[in-house]
PDB file of N, CA and C in Angstrom:
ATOM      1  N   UNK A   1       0.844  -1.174   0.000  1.00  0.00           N
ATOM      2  CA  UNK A   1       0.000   0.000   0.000  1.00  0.00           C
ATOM      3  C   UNK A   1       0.891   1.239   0.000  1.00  0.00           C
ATOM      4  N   UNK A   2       0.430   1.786  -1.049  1.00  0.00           N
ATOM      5  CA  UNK A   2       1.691   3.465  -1.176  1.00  0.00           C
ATOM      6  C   UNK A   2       0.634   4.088  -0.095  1.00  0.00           C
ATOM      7  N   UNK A   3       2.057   4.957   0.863  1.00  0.00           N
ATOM      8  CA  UNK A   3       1.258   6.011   1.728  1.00  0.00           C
ATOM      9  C   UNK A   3       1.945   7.268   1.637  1.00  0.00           C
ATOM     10  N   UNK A   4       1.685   8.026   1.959  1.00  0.00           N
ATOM     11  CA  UNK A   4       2.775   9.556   2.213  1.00  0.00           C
ATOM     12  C   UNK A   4       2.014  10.261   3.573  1.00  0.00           C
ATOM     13  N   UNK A   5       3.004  10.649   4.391  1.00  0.00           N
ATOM     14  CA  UNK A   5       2.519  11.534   5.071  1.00  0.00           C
ATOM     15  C   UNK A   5       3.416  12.760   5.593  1.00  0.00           C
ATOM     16  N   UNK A   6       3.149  13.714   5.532  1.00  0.00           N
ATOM     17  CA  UNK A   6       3.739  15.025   5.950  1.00  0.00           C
ATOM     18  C   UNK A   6       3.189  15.926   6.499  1.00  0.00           C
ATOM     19  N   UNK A   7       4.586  17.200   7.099  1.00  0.00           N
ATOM     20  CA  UNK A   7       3.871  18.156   7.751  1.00  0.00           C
ATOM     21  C   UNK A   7       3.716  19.593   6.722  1.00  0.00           C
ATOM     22  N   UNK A   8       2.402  20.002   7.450  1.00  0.00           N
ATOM     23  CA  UNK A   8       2.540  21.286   6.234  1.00  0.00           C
ATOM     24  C   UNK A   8       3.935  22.135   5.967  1.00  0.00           C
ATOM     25  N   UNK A   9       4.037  22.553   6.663  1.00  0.00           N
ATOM     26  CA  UNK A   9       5.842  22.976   6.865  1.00  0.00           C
ATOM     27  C   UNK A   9       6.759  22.923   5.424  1.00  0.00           C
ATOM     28  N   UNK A  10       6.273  21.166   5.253  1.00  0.00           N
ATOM     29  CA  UNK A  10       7.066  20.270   4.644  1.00  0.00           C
ATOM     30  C   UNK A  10       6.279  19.891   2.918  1.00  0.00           C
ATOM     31  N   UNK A  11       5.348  20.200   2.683  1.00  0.00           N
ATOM     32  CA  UNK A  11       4.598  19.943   1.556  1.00  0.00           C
ATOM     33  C   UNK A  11       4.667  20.974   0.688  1.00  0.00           C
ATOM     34  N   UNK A  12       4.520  20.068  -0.267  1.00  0.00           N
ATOM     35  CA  UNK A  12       5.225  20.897  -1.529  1.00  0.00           C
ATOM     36  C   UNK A  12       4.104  21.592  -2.065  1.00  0.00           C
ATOM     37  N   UNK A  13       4.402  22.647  -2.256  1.00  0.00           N
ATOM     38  CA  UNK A  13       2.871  23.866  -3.081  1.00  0.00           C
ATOM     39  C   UNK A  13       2.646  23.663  -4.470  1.00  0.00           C
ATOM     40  N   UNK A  14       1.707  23.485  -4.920  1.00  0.00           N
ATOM     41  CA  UNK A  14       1.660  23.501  -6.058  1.00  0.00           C
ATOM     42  C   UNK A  14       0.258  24.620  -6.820  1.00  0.00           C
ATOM     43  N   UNK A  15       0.839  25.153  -7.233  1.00  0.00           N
ATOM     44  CA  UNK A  15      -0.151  25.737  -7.923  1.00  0.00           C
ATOM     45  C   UNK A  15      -1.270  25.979  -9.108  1.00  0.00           C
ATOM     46  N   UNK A  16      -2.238  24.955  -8.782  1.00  0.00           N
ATOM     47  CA  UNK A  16      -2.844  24.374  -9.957  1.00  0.00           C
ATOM     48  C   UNK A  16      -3.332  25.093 -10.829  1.00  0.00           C
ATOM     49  N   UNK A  17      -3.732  26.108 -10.314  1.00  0.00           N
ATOM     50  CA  UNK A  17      -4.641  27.511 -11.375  1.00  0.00           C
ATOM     51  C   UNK A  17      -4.141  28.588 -10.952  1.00  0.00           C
ATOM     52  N   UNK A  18      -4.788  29.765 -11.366  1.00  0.00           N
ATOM     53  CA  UNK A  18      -4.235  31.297 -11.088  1.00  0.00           C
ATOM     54  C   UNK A  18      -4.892  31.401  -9.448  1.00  0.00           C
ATOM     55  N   UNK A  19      -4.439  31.915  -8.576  1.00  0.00           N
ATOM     56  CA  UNK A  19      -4.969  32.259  -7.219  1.00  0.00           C
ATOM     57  C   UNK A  19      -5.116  31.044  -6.188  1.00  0.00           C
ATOM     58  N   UNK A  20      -5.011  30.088  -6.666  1.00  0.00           N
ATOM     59  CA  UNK A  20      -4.982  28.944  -5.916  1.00  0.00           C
ATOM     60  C   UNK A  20      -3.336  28.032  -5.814  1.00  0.00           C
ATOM     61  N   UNK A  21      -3.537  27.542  -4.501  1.00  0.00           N
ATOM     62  CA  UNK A  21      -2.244  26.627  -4.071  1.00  0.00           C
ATOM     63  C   UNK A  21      -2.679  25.281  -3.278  1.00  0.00           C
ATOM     64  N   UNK A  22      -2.080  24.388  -3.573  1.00  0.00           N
ATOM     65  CA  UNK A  22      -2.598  23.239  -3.023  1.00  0.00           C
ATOM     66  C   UNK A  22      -1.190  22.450  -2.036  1.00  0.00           C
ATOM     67  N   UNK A  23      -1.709  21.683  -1.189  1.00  0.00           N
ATOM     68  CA  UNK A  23      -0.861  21.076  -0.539  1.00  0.00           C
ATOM     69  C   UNK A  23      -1.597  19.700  -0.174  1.00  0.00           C
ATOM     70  N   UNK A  24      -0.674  18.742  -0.787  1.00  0.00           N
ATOM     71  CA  UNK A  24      -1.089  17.279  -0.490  1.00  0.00           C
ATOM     72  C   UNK A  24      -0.929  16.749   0.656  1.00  0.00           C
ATOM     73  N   UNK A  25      -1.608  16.883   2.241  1.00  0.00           N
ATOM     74  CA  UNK A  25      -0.654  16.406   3.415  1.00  0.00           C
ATOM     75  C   UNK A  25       0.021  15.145   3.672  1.00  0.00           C
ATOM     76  N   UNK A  26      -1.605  14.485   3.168  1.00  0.00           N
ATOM     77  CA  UNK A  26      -1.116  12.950   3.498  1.00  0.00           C
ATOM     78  C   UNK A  26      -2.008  11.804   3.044  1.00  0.00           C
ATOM     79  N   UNK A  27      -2.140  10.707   2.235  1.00  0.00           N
ATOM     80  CA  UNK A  27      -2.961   9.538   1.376  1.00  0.00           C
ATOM     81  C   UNK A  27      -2.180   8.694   2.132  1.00  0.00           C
ATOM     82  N   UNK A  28      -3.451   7.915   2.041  1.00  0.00           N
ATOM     83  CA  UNK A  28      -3.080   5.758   1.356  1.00  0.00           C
ATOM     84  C   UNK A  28      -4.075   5.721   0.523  1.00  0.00           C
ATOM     85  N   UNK A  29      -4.006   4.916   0.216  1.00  0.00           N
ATOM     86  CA  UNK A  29      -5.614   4.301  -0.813  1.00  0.00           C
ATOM     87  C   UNK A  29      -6.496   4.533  -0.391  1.00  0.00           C
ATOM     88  N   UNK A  30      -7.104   4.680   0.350  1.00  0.00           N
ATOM     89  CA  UNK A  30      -8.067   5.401   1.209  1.00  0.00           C
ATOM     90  C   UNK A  30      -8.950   6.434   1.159  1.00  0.00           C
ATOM     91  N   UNK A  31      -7.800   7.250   1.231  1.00  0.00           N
ATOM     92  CA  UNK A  31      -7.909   8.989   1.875  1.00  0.00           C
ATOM     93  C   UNK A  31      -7.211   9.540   1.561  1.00  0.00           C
ATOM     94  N   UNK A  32      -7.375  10.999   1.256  1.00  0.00           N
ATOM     95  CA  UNK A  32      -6.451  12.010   1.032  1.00  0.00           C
ATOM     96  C   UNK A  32      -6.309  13.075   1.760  1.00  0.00           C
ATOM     97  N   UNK A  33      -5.561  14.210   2.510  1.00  0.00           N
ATOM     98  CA  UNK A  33      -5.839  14.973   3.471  1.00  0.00           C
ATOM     99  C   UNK A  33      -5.357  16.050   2.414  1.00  0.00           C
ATOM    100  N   UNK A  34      -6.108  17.365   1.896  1.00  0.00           N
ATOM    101  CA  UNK A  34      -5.473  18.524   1.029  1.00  0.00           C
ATOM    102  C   UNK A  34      -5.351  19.874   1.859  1.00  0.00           C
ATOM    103  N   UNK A  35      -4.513  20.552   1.703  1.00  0.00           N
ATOM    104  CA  UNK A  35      -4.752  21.953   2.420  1.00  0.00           C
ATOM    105  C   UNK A  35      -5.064  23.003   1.403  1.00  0.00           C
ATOM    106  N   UNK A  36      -5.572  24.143   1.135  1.00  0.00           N
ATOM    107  CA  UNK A  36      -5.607  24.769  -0.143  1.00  0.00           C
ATOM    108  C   UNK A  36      -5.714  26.293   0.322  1.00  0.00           C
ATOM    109  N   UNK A  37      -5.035  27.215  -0.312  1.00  0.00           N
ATOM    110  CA  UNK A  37      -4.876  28.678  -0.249  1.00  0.00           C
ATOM    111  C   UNK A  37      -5.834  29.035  -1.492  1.00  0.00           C
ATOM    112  N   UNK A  38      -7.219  30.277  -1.551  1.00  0.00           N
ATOM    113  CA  UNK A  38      -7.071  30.571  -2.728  1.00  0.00           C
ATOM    114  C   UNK A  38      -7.511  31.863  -2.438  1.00  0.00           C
ATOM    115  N   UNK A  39      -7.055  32.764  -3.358  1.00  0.00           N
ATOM    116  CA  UNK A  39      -7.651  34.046  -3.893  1.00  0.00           C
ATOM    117  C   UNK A  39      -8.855  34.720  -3.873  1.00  0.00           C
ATOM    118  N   UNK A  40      -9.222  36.014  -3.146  1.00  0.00           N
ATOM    119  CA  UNK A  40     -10.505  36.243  -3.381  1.00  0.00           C
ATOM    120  C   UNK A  40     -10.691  36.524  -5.263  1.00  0.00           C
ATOM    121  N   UNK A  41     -11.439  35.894  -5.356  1.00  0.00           N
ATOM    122  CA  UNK A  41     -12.241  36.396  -6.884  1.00  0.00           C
ATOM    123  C   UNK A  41     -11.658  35.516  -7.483  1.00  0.00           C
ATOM    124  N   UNK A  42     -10.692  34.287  -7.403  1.00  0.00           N
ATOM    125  CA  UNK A  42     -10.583  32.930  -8.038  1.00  0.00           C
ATOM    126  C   UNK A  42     -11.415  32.197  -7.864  1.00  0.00           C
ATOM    127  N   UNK A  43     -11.446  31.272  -8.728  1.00  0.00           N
ATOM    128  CA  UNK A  43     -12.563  30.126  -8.947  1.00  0.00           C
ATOM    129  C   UNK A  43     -11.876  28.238  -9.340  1.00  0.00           C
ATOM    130  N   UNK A  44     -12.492  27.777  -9.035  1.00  0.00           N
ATOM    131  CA  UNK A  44     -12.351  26.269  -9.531  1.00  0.00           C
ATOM    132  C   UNK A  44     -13.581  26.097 -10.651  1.00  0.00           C
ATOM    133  N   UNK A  45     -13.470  25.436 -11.920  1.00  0.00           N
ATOM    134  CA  UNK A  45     -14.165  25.505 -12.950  1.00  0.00           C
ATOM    135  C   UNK A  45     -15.177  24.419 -12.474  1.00  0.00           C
ATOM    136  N   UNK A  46     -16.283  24.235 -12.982  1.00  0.00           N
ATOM    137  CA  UNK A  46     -17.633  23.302 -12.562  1.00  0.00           C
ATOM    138  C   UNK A  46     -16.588  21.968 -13.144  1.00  0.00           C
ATOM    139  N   UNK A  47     -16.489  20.585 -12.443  1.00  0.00           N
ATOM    140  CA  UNK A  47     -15.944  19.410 -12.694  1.00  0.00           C
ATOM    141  C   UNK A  47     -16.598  18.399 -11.598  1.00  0.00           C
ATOM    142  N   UNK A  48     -16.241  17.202 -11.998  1.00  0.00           N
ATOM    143  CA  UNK A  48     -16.562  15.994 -10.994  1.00  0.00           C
ATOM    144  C   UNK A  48     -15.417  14.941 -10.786  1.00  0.00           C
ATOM    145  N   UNK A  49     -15.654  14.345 -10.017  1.00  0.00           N
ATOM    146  CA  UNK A  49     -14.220  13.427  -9.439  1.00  0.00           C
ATOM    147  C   UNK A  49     -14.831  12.270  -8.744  1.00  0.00           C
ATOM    148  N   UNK A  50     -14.639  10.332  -8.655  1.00  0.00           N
ATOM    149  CA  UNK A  50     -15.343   9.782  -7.943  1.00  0.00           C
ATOM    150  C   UNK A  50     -14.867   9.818  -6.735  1.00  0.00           C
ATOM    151  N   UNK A  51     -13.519  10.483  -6.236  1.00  0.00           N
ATOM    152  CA  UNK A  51     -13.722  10.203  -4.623  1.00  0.00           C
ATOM    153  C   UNK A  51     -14.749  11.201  -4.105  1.00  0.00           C
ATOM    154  N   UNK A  52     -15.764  11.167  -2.930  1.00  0.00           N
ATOM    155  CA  UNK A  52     -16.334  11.507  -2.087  1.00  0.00           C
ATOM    156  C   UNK A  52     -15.485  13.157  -1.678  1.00  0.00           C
ATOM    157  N   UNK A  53     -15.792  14.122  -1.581  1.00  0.00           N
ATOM    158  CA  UNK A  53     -15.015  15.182  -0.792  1.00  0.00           C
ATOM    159  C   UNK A  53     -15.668  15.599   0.455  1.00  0.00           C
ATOM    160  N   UNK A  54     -14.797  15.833   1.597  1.00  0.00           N
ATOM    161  CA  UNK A  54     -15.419  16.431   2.731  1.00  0.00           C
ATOM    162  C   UNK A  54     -14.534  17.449   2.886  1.00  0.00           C
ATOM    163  N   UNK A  55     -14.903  18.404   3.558  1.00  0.00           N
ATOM    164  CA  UNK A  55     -14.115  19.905   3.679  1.00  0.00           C
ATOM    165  C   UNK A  55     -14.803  20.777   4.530  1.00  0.00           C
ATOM    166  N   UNK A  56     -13.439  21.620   5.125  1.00  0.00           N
ATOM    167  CA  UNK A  56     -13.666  22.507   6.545  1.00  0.00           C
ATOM    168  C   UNK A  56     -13.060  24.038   5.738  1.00  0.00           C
ATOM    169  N   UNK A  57     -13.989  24.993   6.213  1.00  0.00           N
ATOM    170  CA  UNK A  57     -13.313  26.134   5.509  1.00  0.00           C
ATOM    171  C   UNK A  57     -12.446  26.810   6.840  1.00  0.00           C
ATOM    172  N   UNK A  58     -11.213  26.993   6.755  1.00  0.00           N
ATOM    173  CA  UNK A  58     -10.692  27.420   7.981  1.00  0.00           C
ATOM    174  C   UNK A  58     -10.654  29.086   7.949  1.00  0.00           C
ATOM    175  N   UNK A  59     -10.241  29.667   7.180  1.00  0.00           N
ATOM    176  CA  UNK A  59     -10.184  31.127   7.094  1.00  0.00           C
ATOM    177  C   UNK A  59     -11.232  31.902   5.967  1.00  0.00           C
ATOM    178  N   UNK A  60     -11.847  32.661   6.084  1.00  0.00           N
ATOM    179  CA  UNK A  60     -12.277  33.047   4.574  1.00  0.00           C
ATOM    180  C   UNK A  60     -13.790  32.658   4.195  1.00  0.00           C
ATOM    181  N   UNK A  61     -14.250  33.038   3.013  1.00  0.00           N
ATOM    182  CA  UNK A  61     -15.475  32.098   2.430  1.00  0.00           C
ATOM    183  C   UNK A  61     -15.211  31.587   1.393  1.00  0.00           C
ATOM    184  N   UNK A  62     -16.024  30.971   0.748  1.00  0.00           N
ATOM    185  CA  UNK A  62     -16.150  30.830  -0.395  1.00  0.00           C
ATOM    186  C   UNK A  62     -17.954  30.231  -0.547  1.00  0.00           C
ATOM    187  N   UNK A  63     -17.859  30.192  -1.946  1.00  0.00           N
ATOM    188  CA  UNK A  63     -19.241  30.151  -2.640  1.00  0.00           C
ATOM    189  C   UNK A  63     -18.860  28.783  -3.422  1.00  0.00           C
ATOM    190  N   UNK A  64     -19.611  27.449  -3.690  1.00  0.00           N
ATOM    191  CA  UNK A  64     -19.662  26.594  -4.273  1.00  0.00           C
ATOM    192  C   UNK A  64     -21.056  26.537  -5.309  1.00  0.00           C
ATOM    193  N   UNK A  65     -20.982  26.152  -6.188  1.00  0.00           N
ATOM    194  CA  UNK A  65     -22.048  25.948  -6.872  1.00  0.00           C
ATOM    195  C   UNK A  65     -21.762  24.394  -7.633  1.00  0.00           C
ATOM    196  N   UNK A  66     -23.246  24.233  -8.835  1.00  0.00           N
ATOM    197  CA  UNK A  66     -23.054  23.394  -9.301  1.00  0.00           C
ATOM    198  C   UNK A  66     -23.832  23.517 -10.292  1.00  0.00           C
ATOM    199  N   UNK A  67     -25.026  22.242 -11.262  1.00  0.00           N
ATOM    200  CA  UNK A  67     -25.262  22.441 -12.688  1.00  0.00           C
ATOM    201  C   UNK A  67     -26.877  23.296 -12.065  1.00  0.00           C
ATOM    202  N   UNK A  68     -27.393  23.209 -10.934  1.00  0.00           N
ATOM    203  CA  UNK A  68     -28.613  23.293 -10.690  1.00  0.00           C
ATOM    204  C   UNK A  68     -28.795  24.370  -9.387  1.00  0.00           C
ATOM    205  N   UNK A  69     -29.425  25.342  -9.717  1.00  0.00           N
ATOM    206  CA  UNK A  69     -29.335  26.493  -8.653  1.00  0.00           C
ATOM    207  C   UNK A  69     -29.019  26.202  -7.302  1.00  0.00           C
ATOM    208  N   UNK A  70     -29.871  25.120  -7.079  1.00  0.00           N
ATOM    209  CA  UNK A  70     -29.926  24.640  -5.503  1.00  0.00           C
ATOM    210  C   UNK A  70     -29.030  24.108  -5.267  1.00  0.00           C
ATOM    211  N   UNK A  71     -27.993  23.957  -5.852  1.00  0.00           N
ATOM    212  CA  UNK A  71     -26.953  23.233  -5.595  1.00  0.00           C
ATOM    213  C   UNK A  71     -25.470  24.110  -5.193  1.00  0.00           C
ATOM    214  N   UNK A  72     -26.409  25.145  -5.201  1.00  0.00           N
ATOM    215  CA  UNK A  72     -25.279  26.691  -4.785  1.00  0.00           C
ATOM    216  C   UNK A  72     -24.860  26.490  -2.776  1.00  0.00           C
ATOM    217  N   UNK A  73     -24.102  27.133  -2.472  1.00  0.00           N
ATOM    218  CA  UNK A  73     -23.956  27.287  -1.076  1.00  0.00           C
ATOM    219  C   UNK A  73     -22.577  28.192  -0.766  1.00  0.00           C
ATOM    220  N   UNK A  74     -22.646  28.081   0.592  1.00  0.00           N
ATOM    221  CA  UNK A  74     -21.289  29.338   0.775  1.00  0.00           C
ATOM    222  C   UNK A  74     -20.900  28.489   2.268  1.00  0.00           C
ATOM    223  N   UNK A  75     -19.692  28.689   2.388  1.00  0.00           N
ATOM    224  CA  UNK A  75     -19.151  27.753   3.599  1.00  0.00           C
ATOM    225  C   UNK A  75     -17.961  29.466   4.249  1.00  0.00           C
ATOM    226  N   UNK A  76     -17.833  29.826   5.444  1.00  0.00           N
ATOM    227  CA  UNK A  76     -17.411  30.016   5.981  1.00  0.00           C
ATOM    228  C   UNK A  76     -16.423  29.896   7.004  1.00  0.00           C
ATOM    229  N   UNK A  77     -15.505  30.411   7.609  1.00  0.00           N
ATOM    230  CA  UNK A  77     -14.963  29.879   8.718  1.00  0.00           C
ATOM    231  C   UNK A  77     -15.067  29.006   9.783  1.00  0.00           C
ATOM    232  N   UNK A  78     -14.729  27.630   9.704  1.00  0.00           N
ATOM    233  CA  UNK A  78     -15.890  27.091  10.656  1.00  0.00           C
ATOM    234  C   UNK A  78     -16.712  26.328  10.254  1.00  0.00           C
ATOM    235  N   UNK A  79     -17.063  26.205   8.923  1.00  0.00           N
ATOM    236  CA  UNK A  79     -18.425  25.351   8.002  1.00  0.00           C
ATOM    237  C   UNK A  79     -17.579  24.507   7.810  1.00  0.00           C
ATOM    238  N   UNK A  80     -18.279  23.423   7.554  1.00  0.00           N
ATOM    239  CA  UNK A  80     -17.850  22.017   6.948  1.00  0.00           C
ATOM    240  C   UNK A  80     -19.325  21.615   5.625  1.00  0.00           C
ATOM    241  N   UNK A  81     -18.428  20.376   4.448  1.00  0.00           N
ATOM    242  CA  UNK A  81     -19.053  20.414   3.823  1.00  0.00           C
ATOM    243  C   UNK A  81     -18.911  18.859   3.259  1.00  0.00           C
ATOM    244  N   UNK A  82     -20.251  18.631   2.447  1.00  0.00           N
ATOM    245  CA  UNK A  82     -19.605  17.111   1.766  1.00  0.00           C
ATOM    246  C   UNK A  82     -20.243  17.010   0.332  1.00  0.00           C
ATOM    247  N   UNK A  83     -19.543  16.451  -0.786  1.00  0.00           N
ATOM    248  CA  UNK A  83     -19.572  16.888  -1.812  1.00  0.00           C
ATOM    249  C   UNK A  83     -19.628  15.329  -2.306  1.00  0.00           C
ATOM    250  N   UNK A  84     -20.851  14.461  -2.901  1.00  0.00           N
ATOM    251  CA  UNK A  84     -21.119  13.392  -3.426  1.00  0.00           C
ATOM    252  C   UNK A  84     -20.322  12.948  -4.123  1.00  0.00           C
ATOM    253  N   UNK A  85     -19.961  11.596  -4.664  1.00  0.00           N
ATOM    254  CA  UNK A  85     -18.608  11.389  -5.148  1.00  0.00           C
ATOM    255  C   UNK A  85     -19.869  11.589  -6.813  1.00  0.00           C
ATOM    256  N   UNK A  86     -18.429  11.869  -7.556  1.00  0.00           N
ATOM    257  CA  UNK A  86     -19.495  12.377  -9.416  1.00  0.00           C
ATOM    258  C   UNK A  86     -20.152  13.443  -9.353  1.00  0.00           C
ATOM    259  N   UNK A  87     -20.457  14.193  -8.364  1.00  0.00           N
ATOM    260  CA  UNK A  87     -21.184  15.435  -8.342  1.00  0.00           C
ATOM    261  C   UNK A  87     -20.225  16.667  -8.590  1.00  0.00           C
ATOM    262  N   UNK A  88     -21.149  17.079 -10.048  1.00  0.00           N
ATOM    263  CA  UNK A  88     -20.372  18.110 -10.704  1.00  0.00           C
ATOM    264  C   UNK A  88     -20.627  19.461  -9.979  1.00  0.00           C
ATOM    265  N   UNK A  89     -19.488  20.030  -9.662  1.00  0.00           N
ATOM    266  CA  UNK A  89     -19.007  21.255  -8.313  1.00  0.00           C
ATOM    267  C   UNK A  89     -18.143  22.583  -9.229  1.00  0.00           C
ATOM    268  N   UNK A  90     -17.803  23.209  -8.758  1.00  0.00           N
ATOM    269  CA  UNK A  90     -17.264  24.351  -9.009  1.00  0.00           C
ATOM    270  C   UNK A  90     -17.267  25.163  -7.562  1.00  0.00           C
ATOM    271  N   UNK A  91     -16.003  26.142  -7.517  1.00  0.00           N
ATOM    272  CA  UNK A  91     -16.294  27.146  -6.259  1.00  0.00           C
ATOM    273  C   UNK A  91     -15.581  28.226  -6.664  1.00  0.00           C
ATOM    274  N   UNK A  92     -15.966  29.553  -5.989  1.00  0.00           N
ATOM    275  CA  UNK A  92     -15.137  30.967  -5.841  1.00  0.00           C
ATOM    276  C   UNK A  92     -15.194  31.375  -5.028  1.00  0.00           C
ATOM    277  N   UNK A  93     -14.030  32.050  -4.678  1.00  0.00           N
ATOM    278  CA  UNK A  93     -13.762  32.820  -3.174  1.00  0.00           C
ATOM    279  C   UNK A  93     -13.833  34.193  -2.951  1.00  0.00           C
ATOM    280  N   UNK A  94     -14.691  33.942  -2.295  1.00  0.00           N
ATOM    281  CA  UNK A  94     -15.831  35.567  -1.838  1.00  0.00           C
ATOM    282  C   UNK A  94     -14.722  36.755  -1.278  1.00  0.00           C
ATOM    283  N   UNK A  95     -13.730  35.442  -0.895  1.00  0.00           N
ATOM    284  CA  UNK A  95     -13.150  36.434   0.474  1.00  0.00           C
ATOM    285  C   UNK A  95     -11.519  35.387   0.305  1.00  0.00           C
ATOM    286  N   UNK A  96     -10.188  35.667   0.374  1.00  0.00           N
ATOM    287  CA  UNK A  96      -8.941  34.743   0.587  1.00  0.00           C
ATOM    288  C   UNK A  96      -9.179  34.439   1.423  1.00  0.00           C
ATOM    289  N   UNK A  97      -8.930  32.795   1.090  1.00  0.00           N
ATOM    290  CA  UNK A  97      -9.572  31.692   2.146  1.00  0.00           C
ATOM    291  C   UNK A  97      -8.706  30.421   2.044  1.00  0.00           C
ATOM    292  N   UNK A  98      -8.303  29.410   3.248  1.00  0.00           N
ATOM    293  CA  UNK A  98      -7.647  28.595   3.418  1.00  0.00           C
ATOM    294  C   UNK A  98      -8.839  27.696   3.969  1.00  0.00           C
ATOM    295  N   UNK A  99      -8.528  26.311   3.328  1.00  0.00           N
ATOM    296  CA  UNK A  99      -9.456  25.336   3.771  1.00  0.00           C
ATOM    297  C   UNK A  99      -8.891  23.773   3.175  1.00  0.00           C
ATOM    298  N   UNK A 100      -9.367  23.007   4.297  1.00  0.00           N
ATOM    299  CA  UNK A 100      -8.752  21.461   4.018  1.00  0.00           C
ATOM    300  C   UNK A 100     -10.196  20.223   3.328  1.00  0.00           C
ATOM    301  N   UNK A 101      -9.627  20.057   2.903  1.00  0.00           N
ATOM    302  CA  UNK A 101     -10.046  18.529   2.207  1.00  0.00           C
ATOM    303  C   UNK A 101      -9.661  17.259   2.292  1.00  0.00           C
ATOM    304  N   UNK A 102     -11.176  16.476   2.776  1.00  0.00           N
ATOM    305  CA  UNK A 102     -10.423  15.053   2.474  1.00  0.00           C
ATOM    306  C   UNK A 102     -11.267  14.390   1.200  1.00  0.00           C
ATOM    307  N   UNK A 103     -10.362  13.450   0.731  1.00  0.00           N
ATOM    308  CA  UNK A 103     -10.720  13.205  -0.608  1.00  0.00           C
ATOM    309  C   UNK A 103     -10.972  11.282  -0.282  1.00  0.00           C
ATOM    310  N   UNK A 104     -12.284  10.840  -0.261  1.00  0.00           N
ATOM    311  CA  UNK A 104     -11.819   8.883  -0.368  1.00  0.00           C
ATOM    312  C   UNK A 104     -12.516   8.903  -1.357  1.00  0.00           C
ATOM    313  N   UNK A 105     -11.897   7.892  -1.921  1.00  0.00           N
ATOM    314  CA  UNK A 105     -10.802   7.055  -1.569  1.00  0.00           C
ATOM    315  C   UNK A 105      -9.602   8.156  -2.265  1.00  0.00           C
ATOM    316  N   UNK A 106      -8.550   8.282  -1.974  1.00  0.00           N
ATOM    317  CA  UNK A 106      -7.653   9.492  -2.795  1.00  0.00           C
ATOM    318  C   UNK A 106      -7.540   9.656  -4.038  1.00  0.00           C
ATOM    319  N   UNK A 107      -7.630  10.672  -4.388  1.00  0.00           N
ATOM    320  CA  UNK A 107      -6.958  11.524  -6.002  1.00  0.00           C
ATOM    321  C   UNK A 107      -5.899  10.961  -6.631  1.00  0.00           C
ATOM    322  N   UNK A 108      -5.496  10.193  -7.705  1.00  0.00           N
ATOM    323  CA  UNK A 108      -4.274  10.159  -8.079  1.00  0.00           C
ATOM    324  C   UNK A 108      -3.683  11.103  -8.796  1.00  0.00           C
ATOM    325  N   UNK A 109      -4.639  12.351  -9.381  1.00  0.00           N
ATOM    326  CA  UNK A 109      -4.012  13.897 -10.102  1.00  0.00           C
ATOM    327  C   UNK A 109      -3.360  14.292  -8.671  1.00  0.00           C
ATOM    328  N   UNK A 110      -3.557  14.060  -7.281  1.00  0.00           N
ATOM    329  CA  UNK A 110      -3.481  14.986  -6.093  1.00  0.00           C
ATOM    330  C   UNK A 110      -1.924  14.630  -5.434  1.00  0.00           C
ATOM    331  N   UNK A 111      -1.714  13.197  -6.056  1.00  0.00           N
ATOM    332  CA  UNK A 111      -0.167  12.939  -5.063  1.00  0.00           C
ATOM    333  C   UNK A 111       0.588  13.428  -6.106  1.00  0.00           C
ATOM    334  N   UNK A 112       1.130  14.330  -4.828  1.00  0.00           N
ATOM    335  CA  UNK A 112       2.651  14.693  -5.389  1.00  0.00           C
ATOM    336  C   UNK A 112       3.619  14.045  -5.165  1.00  0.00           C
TER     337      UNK A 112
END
């Protein structure tokens, strides 16, 4: 079983889009633990993925949406969230915001 685990300190940034930074903490097959910096007025484009996502917004807001109005929401400092595995998502940040993700079973675009 491949695992990785690290401290933020220690994880490598990567910067997948304009305003955003990602940090892979730690997978097995399982799970994935992500940390993510992004930009007020950046966005993640509407996409889907089969792992499951759960997520804590630690600093900041942001706004999530999806293909169907109701499928809009805003998570805050403090909010937690869970995101169906195949459910097509998108988000933008209202406000620069830091927030973690776990991803099961893990991402293989996500290990660095």
């Amino acid at each position: 079983m491949k695992q990785k685990s690290i401290a933020t300190a220690h994880a490598i940034s990567v910067d997948t889009m304009p305003g955003l930074v990602r940090r892979t903490l730690g997978y097995n097959e399982h799970a994935m633990l992500c940390h993510f910096e992004i930009k007020k007025g950046a966005a993640i484009p509407l996409h889907s993925h089969d792992p499951v996502q759960i997520g804590m917004c630690l600093v900041g807001k942001l706004r999530f949406f999806g293909v169907n109005p109701g499928d809009e929401f805003e998570a805050s400092a403090g909010d937690g969230y869970v995101i169906a595995a195949n459910k097509p998502h998108g988000l933008s940040a209202i406000e620069d915001s830091t927030y973690v993700e776990v991803f099961c079973p893990a991402r293989d675009d996500y290990k660095d």
